[in-house]
C-alpha atoms as a PDB file:
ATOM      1  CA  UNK A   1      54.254 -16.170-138.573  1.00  0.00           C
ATOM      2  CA  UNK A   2      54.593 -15.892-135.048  1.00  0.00           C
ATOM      3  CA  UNK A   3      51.076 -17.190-134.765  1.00  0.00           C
ATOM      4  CA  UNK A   4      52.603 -20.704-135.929  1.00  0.00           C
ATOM      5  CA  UNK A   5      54.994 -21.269-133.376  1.00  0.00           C
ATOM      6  CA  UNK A   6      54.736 -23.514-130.700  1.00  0.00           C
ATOM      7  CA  UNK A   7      57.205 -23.838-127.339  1.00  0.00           C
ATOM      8  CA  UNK A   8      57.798 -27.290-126.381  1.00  0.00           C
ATOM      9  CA  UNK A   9      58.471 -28.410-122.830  1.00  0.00           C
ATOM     10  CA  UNK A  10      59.623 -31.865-122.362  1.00  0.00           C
ATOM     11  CA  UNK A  11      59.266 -33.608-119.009  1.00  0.00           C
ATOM     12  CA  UNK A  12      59.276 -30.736-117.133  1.00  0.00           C
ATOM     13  CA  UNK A  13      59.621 -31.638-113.479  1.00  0.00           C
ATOM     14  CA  UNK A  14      58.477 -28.187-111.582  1.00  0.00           C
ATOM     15  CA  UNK A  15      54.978 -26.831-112.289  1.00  0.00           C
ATOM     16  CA  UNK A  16      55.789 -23.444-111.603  1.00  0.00           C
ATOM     17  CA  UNK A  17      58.265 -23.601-114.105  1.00  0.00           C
ATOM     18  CA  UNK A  18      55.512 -24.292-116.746  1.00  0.00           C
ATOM     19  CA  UNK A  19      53.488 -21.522-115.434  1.00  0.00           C
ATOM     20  CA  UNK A  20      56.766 -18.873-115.817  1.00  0.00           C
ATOM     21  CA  UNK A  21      57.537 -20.478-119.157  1.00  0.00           C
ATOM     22  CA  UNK A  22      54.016 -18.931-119.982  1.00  0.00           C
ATOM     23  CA  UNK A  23      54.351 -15.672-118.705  1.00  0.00           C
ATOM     24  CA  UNK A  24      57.268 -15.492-120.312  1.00  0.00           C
ATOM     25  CA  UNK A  25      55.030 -16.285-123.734  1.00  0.00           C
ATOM     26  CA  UNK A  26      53.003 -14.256-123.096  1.00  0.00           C
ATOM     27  CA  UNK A  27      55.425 -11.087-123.020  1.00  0.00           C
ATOM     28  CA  UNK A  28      56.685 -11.854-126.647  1.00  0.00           C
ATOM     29  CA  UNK A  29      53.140 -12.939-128.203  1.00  0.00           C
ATOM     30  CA  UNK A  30      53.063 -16.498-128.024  1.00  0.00           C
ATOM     31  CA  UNK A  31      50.266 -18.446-127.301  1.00  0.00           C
ATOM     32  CA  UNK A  32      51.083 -22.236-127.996  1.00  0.00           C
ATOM     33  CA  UNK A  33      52.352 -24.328-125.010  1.00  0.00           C
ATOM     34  CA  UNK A  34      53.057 -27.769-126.006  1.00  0.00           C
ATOM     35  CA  UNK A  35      54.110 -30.499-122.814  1.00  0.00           C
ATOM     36  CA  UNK A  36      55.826 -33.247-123.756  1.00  0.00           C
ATOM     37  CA  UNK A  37      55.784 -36.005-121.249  1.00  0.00           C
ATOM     38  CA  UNK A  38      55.482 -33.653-118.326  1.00  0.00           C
ATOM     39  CA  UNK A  39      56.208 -35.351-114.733  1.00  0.00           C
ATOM     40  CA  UNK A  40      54.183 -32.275-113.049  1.00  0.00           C
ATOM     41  CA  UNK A  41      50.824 -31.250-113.309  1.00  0.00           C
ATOM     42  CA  UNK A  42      49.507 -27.698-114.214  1.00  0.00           C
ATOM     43  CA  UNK A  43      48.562 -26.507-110.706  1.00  0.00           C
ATOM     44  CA  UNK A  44      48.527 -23.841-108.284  1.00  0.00           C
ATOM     45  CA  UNK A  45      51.835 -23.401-109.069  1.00  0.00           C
ATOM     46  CA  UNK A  46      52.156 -23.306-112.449  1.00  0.00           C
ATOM     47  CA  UNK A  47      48.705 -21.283-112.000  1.00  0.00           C
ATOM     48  CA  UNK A  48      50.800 -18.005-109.913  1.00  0.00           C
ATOM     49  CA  UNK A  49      53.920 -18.455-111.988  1.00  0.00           C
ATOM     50  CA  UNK A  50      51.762 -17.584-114.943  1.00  0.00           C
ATOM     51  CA  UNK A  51      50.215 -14.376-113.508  1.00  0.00           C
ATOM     52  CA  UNK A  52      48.301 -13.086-116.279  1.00  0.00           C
ATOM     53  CA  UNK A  53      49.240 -16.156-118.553  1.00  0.00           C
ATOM     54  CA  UNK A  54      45.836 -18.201-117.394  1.00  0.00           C
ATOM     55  CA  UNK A  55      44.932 -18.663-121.102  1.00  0.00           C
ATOM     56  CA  UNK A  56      48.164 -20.308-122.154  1.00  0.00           C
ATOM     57  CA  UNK A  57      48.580 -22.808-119.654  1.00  0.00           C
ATOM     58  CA  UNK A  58      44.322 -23.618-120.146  1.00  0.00           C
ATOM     59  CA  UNK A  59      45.057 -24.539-123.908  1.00  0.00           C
ATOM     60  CA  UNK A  60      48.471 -26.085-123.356  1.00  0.00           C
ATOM     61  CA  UNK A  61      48.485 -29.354-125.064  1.00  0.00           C
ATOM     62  CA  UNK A  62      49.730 -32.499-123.677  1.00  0.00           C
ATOM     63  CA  UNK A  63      51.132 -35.234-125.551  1.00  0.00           C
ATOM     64  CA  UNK A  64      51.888 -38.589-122.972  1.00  0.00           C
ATOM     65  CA  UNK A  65      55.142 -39.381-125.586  1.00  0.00           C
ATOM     66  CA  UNK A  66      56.886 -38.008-128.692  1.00  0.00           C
ATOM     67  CA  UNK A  67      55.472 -40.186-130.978  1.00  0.00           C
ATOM     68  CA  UNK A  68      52.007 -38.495-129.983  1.00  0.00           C
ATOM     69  CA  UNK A  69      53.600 -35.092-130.795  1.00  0.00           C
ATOM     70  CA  UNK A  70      55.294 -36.333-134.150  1.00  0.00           C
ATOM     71  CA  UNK A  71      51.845 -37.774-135.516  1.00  0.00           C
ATOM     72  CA  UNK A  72      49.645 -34.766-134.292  1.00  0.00           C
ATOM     73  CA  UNK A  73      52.240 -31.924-134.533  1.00  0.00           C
ATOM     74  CA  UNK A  74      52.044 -29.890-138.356  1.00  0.00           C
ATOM     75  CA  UNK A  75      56.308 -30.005-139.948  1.00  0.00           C
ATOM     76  CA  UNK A  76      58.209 -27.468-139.167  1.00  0.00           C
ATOM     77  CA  UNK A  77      61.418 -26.319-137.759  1.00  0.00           C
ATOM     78  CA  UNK A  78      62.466 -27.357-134.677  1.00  0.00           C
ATOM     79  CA  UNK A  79      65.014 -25.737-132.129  1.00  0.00           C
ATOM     80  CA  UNK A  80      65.652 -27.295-128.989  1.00  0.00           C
ATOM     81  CA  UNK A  81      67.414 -25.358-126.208  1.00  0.00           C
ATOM     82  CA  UNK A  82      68.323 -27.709-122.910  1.00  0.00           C
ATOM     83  CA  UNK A  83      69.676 -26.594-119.605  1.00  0.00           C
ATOM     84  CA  UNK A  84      71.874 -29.626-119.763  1.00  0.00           C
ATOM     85  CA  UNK A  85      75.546 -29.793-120.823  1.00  0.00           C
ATOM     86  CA  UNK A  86      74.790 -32.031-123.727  1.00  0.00           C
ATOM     87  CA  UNK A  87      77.760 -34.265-122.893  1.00  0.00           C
ATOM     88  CA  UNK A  88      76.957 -37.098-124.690  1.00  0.00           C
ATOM     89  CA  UNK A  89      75.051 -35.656-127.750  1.00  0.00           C
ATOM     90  CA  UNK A  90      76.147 -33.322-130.617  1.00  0.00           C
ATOM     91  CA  UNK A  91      75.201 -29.802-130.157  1.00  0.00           C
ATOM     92  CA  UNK A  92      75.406 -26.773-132.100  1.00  0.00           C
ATOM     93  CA  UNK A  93      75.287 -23.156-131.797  1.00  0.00           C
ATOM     94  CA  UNK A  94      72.170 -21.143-131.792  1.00  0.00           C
ATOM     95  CA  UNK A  95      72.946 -18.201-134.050  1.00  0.00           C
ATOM     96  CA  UNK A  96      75.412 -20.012-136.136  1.00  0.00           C
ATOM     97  CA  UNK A  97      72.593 -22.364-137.028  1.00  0.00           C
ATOM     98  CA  UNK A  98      70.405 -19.594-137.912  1.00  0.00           C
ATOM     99  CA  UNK A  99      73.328 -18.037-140.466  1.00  0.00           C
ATOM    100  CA  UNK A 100      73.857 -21.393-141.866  1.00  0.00           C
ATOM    101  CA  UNK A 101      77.664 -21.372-141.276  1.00  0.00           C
END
């Protein structure tokens, strides 16, 4: 199962961000990187913050707009964390959603 799952980035601005999003991947198993609109390119940067993550960021796929990744992207769930407050958009917790309270 864990073979199936994908992590979605969505306009990420900082490339080494990418690359530490990878490394961090890599530590639990996961090999799909999907970029969403990304307003940085996969670099140097992203290149060192992957350390041994070089294969993950080399298959990452890149999709120039959602509707790309809806029409080439398999159903499935979907969780979407953001390090935004949400203000203006319903939110709900994490674990609670997983427990279906």
């Amino acid at each position: 199962m864990i073979e199936n799952l994908r992590v979605v980035l969505v306009r990420s601005k900082y490339s080494r961000n990418v690359g530490m999003v990878a490394r961090a991947m890599s530590h639990y198993q996961l090999q799909n990187l999907i970029l969403i609109e990304p307003r940085c390119e996969i670099d140097e940067e992203a290149r060192e913050g992957a350390a041994h993550a070089q294969e993950i960021l080399r298959k990452a796929v890149i999709y120039p707009h959602w509707q790309r990744f809806y029409d080439w992207e398999h159903e499935g769930i979907r969780i979407a964390f953001s390090a935004r407050d949400g203000q203006n958009r319903e939110t709900f917790d994490f674990f609670e959603s997983l427990r279906g309270d």
